[in-house]
Protein backbone atom coordinates (compact mmCIF):
# COMPACT_ATOMS: atom_id res chain seq x y z
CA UNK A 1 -167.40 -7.49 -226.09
CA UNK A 2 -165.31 -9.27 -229.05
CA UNK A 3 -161.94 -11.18 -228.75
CA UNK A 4 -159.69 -10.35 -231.26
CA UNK A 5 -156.62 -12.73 -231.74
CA UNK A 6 -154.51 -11.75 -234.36
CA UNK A 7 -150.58 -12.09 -235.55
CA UNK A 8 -148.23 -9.34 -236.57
CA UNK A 9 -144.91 -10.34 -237.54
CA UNK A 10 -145.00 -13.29 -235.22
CA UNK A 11 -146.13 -11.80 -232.19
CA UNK A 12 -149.54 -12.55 -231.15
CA UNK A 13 -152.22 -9.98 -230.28
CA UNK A 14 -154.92 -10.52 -227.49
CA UNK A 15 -157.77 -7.10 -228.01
CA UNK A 16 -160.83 -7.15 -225.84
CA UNK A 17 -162.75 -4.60 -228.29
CA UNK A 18 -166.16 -3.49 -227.06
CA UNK A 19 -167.41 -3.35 -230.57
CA UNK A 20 -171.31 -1.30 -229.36
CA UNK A 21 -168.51 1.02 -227.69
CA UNK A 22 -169.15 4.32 -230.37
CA UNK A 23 -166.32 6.04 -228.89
CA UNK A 24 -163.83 3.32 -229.15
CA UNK A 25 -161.53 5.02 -231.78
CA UNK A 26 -160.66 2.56 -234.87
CA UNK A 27 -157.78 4.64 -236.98
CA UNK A 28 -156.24 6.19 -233.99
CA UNK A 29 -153.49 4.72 -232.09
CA UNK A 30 -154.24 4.17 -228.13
CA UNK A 31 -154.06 1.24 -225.70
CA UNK A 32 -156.21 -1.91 -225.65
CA UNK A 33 -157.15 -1.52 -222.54
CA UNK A 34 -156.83 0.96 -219.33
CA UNK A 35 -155.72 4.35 -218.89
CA UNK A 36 -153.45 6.34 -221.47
CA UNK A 37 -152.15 9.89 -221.34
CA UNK A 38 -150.10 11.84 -223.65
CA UNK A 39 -148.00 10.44 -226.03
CA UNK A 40 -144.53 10.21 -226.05
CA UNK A 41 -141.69 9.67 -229.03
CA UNK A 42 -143.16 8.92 -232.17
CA UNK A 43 -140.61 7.32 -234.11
CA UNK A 44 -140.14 5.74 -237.36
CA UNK A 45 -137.53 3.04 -237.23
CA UNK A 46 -136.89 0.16 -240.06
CA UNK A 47 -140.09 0.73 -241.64
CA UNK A 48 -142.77 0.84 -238.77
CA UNK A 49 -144.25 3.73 -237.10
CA UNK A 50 -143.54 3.70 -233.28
CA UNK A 51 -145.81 5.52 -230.93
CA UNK A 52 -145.53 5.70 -226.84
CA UNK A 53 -147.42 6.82 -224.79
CA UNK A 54 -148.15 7.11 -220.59
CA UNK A 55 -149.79 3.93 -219.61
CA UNK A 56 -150.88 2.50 -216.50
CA UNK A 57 -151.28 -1.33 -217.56
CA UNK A 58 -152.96 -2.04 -214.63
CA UNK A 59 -156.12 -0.24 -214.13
CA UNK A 60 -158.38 2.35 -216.27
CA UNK A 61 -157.15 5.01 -213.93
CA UNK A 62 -153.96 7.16 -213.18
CA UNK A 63 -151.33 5.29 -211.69
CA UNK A 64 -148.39 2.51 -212.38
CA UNK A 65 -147.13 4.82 -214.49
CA UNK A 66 -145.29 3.22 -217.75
CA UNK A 67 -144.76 3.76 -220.98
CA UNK A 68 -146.89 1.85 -223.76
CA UNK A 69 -145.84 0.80 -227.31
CA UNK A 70 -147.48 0.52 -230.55
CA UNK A 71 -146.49 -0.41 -233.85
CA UNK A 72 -147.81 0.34 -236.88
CA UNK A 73 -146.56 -0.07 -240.82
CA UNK A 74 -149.18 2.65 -242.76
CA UNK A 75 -150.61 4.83 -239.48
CA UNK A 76 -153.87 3.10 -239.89
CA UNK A 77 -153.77 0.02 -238.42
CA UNK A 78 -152.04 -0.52 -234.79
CA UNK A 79 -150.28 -3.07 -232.74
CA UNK A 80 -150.23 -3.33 -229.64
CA UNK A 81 -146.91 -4.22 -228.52
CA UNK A 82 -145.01 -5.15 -224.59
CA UNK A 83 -144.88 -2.03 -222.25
CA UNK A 84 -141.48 -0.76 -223.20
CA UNK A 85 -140.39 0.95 -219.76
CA UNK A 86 -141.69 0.33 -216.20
CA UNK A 87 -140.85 1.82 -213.06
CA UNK A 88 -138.63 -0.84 -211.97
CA UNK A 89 -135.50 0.52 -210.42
CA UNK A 90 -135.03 3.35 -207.77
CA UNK A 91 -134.54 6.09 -209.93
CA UNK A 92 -137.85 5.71 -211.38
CA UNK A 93 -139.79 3.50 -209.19
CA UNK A 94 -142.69 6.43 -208.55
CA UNK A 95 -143.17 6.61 -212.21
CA UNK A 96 -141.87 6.81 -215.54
CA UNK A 97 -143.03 10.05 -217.22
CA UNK A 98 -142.99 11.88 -219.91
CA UNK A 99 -140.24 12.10 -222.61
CA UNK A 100 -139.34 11.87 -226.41
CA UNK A 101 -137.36 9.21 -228.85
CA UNK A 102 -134.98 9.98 -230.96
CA UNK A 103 -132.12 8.45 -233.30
CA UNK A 104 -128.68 8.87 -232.68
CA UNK A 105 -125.95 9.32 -235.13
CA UNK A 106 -124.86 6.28 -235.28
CA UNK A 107 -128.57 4.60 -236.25
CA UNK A 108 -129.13 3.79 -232.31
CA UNK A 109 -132.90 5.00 -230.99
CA UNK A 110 -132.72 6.44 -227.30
CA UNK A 111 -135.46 6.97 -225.11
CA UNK A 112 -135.11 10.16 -223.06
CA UNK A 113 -137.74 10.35 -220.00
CA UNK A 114 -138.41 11.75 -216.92
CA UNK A 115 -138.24 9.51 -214.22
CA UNK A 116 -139.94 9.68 -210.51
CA UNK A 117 -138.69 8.72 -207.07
CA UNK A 118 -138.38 10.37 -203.88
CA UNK A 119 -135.43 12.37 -204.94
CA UNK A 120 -138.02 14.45 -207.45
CA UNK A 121 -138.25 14.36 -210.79
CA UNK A 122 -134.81 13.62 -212.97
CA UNK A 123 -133.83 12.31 -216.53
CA UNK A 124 -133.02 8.58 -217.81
CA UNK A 125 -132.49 7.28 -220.63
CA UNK A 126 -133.00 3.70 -222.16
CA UNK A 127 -131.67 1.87 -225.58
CA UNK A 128 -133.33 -1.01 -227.17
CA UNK A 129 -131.46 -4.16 -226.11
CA UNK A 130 -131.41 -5.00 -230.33
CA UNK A 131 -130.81 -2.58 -232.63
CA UNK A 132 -131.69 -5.16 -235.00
CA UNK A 133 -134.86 -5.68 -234.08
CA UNK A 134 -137.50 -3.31 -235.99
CA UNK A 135 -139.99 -3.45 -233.37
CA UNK A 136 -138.05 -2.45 -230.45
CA UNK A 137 -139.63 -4.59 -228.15
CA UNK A 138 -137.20 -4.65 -225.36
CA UNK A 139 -135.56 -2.05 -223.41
CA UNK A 140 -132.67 -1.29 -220.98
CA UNK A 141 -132.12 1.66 -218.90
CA UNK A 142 -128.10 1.63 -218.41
CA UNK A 143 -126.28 1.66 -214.65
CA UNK A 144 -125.67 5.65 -214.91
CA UNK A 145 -129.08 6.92 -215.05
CA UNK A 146 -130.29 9.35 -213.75
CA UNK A 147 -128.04 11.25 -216.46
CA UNK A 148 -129.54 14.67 -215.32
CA UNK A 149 -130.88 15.40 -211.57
CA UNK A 150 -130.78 19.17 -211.51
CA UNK A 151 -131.41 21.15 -215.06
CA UNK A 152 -131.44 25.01 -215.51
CA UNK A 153 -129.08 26.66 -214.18
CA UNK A 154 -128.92 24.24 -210.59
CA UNK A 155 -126.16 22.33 -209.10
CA UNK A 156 -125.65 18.78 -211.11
CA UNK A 157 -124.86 15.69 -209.84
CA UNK A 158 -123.55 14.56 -212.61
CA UNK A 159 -121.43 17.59 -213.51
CA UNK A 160 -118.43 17.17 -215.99
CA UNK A 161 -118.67 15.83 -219.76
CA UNK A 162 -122.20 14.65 -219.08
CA UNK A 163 -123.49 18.18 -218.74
CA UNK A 164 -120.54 20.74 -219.48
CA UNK A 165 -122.94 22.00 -222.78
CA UNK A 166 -125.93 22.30 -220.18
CA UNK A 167 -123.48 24.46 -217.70
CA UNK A 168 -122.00 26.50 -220.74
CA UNK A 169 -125.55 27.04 -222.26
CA UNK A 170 -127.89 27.01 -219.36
CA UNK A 171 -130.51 28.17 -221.95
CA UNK A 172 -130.22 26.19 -224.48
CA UNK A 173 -131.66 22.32 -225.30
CA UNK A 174 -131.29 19.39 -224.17
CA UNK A 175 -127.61 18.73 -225.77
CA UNK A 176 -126.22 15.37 -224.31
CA UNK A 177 -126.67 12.17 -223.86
CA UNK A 178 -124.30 9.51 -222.43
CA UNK A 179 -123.90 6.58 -224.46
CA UNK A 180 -121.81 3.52 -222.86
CA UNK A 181 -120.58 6.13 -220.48
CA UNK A 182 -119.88 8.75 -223.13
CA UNK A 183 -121.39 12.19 -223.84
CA UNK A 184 -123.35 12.16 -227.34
CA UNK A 185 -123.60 15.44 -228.90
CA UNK A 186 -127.55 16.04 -230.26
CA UNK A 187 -127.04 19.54 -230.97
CA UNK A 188 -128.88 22.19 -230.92
C-alpha cells in the first residue's frame, strides 16, 4: 500500500493505491476507494472531462448511495474530486441513483437523477452552485425537486408547465426541466 499526495489545480489529492494490486486499473477512471457502479453524465465542461458515477463513500459494498466525481484534462489521468450529490434531503434520502448531465442553453450544466425515498423512485435535479467554476465541485438540488414523481402516462404531481410536453407526448423523452422555477425546453 502507497500514499499518494498530489495537487491538481489547488485541490489536494489523498490515494491509498495498492500498487501489488494487478487489477487496480491505471488509465481508467473509478474511485479511490470503495464501491462504484455505473457511471453517470460524462461531461466536458471548460476544458476538463467530468465523469460520475454511483458511489457509496463509505464502505466497499452497496449502500450510501451517492454520486462520485472525477476530473480529468486528456482522459488518461484522473482526479478524484468531492462526492457531488448525497442523499441528504427527503426526496432522496434512500439513495441517489442513476442519471445523466447535460448543458443547458444558456451554458448552465444540470444534473438529472433519480432519487429514492419512501415515496418510490422520482426525478431531481441539481446545478453547480458556480458556473464559473470548471471543476464543478459543489452542488445544489433546488426547493422544487422532485420535478417528476409519476412518468409515462401516470398521474403527476407536478402537472402544468413542468410536464405539459410529458402529458402531450407520453412517448417521447425526457423534454423539461425547471430552471429557477421555469420549464427549460431540451427537446427532443
Amino acid at each position: 500500500m502507497a500514499l499518494l499526495l498530489t495537487t491538481f489545480f489547488g485541490l489536494l489529492t489523498i490515494q491509498l493505491i495498492k500498487t501489488d494490486d494487478p487489477f487496480h486499473p491505471e488509465f481508467h477512471p473509478g474511485p479511490a476507494t470503495h464501491w462504484m457502479n455505473d457511471p453517470n453524465g460524462p461531461m466536458y465542461y471548460q476544458g476538463n472531462y467530468h465523469l460520475f458515477f454511483q458511489y457509496n463513500p463509505t464502505g466497499p459494498n452497496w449502500g450510501d448511495m451517492s454520486w462520485g466525481h472525477i476530473i480529468s484534462k486528456d482522459l488518461a489521468h484522473w482526479h478524484h474530486l468531492p462526492v457531488a450529490l448525497s442523499p441528504d434531503m427527503s426526496y432522496d434520502n434512500r439513495g441517489v441513483f442513476t442519471g445523466s448531465t447535460t448543458i443547458l442553453d444558456d451554458g448552465t450544466p444540470v444534473i438529472v437523477y433519480t432519487c429514492v425515498s419512501s415515496a418510490g423512485q422520482q426525478q431531481c435535479v441539481a446545478y453547480p452552485n458556480s458556473t464559473s467554476d470548471p471543476y464543478l465541485t459543489n452542488w445544489t438540488k433546488p426547493s422544487y425537486n422532485p420535478i417528476i414523481t409519476k412518468v409515462h402516462g401516470r398521474k403527476n404531481s407536478n402537472a402544468g408547465s413542468l410536464c405539459s410536453r410529458l402529458q402531450e407526448e407520453p412517448l417521447g423523452a425526457f423534454a423539461t426541466i425547471p430552471r429557477h422555477g421555469k420549464a427549460v425546453d431540451l427537446g427532443n
